[in-house]
Structures are given as C-alpha cells and as structure tokens.
PDB file of N, CA and C in Angstrom:
ATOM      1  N   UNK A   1       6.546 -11.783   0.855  1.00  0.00           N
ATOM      2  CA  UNK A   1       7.170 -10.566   1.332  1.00  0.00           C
ATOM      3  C   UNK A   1       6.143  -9.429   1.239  1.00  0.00           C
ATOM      4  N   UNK A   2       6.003  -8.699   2.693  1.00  0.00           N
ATOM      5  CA  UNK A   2       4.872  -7.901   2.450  1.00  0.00           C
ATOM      6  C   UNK A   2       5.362  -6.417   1.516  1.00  0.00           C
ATOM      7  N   UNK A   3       4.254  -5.843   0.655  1.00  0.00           N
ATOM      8  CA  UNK A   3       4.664  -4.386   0.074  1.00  0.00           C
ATOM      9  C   UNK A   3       4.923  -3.931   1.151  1.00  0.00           C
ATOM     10  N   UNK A   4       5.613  -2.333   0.447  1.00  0.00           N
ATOM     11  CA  UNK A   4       5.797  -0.892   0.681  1.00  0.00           C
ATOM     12  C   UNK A   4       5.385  -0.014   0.609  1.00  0.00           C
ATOM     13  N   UNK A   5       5.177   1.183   0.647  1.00  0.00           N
ATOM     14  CA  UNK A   5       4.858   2.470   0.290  1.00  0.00           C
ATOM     15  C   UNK A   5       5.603   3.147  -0.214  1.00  0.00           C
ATOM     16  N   UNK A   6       6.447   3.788  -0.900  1.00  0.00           N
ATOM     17  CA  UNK A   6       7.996   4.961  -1.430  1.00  0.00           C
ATOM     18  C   UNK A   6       7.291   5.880  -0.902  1.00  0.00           C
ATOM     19  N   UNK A   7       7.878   7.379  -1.223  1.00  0.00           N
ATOM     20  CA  UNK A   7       7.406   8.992  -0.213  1.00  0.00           C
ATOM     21  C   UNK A   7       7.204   9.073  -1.752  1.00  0.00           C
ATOM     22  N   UNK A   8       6.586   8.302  -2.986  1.00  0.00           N
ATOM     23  CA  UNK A   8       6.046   8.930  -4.093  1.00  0.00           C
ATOM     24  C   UNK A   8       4.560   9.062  -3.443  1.00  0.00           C
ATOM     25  N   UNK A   9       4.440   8.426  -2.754  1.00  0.00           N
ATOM     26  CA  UNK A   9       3.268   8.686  -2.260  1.00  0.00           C
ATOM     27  C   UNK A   9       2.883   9.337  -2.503  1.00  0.00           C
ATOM     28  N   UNK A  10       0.819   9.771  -2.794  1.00  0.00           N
ATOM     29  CA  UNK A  10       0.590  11.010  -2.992  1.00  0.00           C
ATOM     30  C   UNK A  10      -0.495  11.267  -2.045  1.00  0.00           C
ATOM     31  N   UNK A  11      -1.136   9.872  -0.881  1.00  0.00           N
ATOM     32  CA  UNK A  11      -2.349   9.817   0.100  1.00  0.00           C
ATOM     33  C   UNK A  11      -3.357  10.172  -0.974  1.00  0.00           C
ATOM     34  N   UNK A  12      -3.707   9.202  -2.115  1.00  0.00           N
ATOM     35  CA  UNK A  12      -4.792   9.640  -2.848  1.00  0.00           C
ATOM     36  C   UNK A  12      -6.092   8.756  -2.456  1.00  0.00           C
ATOM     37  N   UNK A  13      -5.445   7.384  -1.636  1.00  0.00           N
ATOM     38  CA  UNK A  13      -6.605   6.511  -0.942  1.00  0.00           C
ATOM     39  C   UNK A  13      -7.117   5.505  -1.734  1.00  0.00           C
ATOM     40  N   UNK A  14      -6.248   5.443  -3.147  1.00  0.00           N
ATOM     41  CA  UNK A  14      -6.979   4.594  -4.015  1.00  0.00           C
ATOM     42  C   UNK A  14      -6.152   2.658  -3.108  1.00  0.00           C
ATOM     43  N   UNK A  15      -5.267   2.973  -2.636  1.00  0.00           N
ATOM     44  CA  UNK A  15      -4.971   1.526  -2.077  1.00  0.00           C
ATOM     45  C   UNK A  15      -5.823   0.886  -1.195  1.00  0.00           C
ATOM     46  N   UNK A  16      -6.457   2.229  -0.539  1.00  0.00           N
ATOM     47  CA  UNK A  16      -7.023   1.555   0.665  1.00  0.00           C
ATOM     48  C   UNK A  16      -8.877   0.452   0.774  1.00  0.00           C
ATOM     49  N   UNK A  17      -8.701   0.948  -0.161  1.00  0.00           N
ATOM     50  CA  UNK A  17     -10.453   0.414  -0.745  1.00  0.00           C
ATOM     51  C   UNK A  17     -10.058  -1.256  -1.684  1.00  0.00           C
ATOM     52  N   UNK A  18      -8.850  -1.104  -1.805  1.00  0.00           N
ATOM     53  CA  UNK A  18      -8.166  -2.450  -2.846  1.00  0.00           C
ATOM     54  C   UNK A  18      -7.827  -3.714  -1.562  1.00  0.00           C
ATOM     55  N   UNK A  19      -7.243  -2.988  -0.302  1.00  0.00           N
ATOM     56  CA  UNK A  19      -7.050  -4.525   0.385  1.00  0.00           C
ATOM     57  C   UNK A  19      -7.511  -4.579   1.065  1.00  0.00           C
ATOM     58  N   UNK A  20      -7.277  -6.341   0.806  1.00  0.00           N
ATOM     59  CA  UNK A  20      -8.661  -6.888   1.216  1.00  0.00           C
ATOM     60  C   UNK A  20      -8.246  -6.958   3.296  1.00  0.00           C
ATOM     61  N   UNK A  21      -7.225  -6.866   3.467  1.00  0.00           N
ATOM     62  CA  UNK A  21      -7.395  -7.305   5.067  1.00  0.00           C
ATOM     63  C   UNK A  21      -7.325  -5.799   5.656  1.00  0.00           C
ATOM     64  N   UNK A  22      -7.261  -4.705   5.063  1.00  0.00           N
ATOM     65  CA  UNK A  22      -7.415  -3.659   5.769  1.00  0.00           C
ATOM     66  C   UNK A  22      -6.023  -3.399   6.417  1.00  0.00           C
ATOM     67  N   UNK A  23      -4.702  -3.524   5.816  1.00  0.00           N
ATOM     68  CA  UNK A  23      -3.479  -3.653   6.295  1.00  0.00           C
ATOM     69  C   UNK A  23      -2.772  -2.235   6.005  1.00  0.00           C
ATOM     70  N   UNK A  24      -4.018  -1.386   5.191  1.00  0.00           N
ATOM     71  CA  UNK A  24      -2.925   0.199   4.986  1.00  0.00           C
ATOM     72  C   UNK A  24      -3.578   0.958   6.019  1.00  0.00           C
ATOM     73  N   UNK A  25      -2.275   1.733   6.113  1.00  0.00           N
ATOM     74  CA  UNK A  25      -3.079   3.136   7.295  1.00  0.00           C
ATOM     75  C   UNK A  25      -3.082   4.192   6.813  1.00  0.00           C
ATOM     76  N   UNK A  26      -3.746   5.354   7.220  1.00  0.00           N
ATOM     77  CA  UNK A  26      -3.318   6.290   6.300  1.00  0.00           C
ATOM     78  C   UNK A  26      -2.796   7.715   7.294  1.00  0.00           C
ATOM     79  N   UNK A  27      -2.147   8.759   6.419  1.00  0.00           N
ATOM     80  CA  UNK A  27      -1.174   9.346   7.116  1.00  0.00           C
ATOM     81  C   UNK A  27      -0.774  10.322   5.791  1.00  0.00           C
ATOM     82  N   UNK A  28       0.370  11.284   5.855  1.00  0.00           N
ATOM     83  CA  UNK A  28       0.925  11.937   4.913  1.00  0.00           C
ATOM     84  C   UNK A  28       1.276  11.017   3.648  1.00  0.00           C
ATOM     85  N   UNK A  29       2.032  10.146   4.213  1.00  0.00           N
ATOM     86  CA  UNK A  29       2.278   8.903   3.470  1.00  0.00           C
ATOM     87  C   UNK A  29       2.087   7.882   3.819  1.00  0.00           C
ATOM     88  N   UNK A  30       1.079   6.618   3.316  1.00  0.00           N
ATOM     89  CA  UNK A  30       0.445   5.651   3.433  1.00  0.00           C
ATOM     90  C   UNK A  30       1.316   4.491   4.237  1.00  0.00           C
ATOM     91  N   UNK A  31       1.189   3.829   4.815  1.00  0.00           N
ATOM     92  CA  UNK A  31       1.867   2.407   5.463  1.00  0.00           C
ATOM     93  C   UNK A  31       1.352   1.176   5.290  1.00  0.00           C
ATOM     94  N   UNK A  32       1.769   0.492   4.695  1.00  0.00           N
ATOM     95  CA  UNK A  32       1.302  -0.745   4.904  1.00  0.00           C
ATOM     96  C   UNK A  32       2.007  -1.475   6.405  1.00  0.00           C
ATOM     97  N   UNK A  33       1.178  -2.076   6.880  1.00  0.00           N
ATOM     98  CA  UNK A  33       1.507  -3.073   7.946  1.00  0.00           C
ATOM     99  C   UNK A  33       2.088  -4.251   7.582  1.00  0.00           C
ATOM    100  N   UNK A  34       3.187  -4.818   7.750  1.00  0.00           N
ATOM    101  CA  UNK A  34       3.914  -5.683   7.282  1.00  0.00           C
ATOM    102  C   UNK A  34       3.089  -7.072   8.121  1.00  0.00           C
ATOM    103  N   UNK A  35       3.054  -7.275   8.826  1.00  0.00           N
ATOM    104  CA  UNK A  35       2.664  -8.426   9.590  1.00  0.00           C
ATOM    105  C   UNK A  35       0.911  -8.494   9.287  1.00  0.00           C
ATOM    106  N   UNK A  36       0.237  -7.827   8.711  1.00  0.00           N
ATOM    107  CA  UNK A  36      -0.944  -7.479   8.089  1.00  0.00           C
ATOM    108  C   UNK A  36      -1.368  -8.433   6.874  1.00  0.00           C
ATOM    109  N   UNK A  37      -0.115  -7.562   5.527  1.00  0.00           N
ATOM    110  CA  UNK A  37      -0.108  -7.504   4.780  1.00  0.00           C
ATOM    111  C   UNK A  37       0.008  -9.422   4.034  1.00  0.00           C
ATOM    112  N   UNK A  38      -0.877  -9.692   2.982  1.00  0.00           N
ATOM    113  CA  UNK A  38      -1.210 -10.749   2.516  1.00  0.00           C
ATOM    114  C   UNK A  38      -0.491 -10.896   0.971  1.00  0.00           C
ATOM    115  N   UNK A  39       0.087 -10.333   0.845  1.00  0.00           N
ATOM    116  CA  UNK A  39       0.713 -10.026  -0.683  1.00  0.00           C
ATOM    117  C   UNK A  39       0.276  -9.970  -1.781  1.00  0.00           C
ATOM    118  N   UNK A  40      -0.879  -9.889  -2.015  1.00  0.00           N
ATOM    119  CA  UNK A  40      -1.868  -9.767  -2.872  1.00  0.00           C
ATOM    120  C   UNK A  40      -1.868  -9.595  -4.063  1.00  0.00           C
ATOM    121  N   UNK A  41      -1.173  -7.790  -3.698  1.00  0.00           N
ATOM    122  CA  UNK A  41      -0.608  -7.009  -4.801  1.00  0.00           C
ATOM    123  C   UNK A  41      -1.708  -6.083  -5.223  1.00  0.00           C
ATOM    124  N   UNK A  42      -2.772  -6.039  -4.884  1.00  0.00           N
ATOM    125  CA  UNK A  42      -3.740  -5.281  -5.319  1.00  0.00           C
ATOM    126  C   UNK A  42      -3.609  -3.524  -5.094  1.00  0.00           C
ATOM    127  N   UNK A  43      -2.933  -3.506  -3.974  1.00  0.00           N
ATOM    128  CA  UNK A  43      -2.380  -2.074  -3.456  1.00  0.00           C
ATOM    129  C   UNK A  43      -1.570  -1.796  -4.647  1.00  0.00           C
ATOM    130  N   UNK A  44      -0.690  -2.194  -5.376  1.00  0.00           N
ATOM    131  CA  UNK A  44       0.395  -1.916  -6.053  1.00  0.00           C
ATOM    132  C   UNK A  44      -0.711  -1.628  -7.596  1.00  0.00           C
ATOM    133  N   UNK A  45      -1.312  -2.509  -8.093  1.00  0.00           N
ATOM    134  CA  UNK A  45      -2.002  -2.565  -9.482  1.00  0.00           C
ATOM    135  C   UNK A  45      -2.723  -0.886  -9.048  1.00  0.00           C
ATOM    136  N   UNK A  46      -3.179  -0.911  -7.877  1.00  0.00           N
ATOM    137  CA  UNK A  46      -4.527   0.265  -8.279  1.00  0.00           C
ATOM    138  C   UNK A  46      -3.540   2.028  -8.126  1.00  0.00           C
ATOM    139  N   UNK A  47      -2.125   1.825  -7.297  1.00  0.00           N
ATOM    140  CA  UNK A  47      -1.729   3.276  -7.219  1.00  0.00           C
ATOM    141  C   UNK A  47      -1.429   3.808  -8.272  1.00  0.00           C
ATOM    142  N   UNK A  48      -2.018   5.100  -8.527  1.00  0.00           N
ATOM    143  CA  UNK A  48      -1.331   5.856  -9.600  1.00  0.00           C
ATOM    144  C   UNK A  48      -0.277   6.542  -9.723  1.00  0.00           C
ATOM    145  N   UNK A  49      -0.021   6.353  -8.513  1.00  0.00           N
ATOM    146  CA  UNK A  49       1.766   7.387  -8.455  1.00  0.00           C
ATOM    147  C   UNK A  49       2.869   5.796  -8.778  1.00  0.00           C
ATOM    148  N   UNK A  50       2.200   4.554  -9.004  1.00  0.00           N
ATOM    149  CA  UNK A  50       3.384   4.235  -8.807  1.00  0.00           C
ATOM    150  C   UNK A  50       4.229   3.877  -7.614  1.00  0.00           C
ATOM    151  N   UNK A  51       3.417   4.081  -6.292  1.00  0.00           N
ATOM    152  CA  UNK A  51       4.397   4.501  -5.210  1.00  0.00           C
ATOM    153  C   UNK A  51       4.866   3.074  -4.163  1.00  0.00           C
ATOM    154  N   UNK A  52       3.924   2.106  -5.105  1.00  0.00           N
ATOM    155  CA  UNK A  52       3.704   0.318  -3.932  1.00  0.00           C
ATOM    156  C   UNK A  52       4.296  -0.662  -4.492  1.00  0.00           C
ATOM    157  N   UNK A  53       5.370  -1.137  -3.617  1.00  0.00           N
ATOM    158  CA  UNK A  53       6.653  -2.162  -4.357  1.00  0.00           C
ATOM    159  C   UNK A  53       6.834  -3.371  -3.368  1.00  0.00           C
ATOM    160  N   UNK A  54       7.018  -4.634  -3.550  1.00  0.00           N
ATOM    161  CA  UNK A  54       7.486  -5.529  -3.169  1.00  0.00           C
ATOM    162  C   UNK A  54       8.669  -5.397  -2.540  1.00  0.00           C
ATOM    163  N   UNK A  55       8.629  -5.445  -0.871  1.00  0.00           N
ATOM    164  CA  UNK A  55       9.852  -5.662   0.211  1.00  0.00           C
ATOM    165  C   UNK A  55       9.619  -5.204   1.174  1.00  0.00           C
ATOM    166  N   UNK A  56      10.216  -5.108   1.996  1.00  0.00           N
ATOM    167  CA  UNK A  56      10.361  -4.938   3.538  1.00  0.00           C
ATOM    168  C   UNK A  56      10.716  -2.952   3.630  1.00  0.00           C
TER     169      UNK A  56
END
C-alpha cells in the first residue's frame, strides 16, 4: 500500500532525497504518487513533522 502525505506537512524536502524511485512531488504540500510509490518507508523514517503514513 503506497504512503501519504497529511497537511502536517511542512515542504521541508527531507523526503525527497530518501526515495529511491523519485515518487514525491513537491508543492505546498508534498505528494506522493501512488502508482510510483514502492513502499519502502524511507519517506516516513526521515520526516520530521511526522506528516508520512501508510494508505491510500
């Protein structure tokens, strides 16, 4: 199941340097691409807000 983003978001960019297929975009608040996304989890370990969760 690919992650999420929540609007804890804070666009600090620390996810985007973590995955590996290049599946976040960036924006006010970050997106992961679901059909991208490899489940890794690495997006989730590196945010500091907290803001990257497992689901649709």
């Amino acid at each position: 199941m690919a992650y999420r983003i929540s609007e804890e978001c804070i666009a600090c960019g620390s996810c985007i340097d973590e995955c590996p297929v290049e599946a976040i975009r960036e924006g006010d608040i970050y997106e992961i691409v679901a059909d991208e996304c490899i489940d890794c989890g690495n997006c989730a370990e590196s945010c500091p807000a907290e803001a990257i969760h497992e689901g649709a």
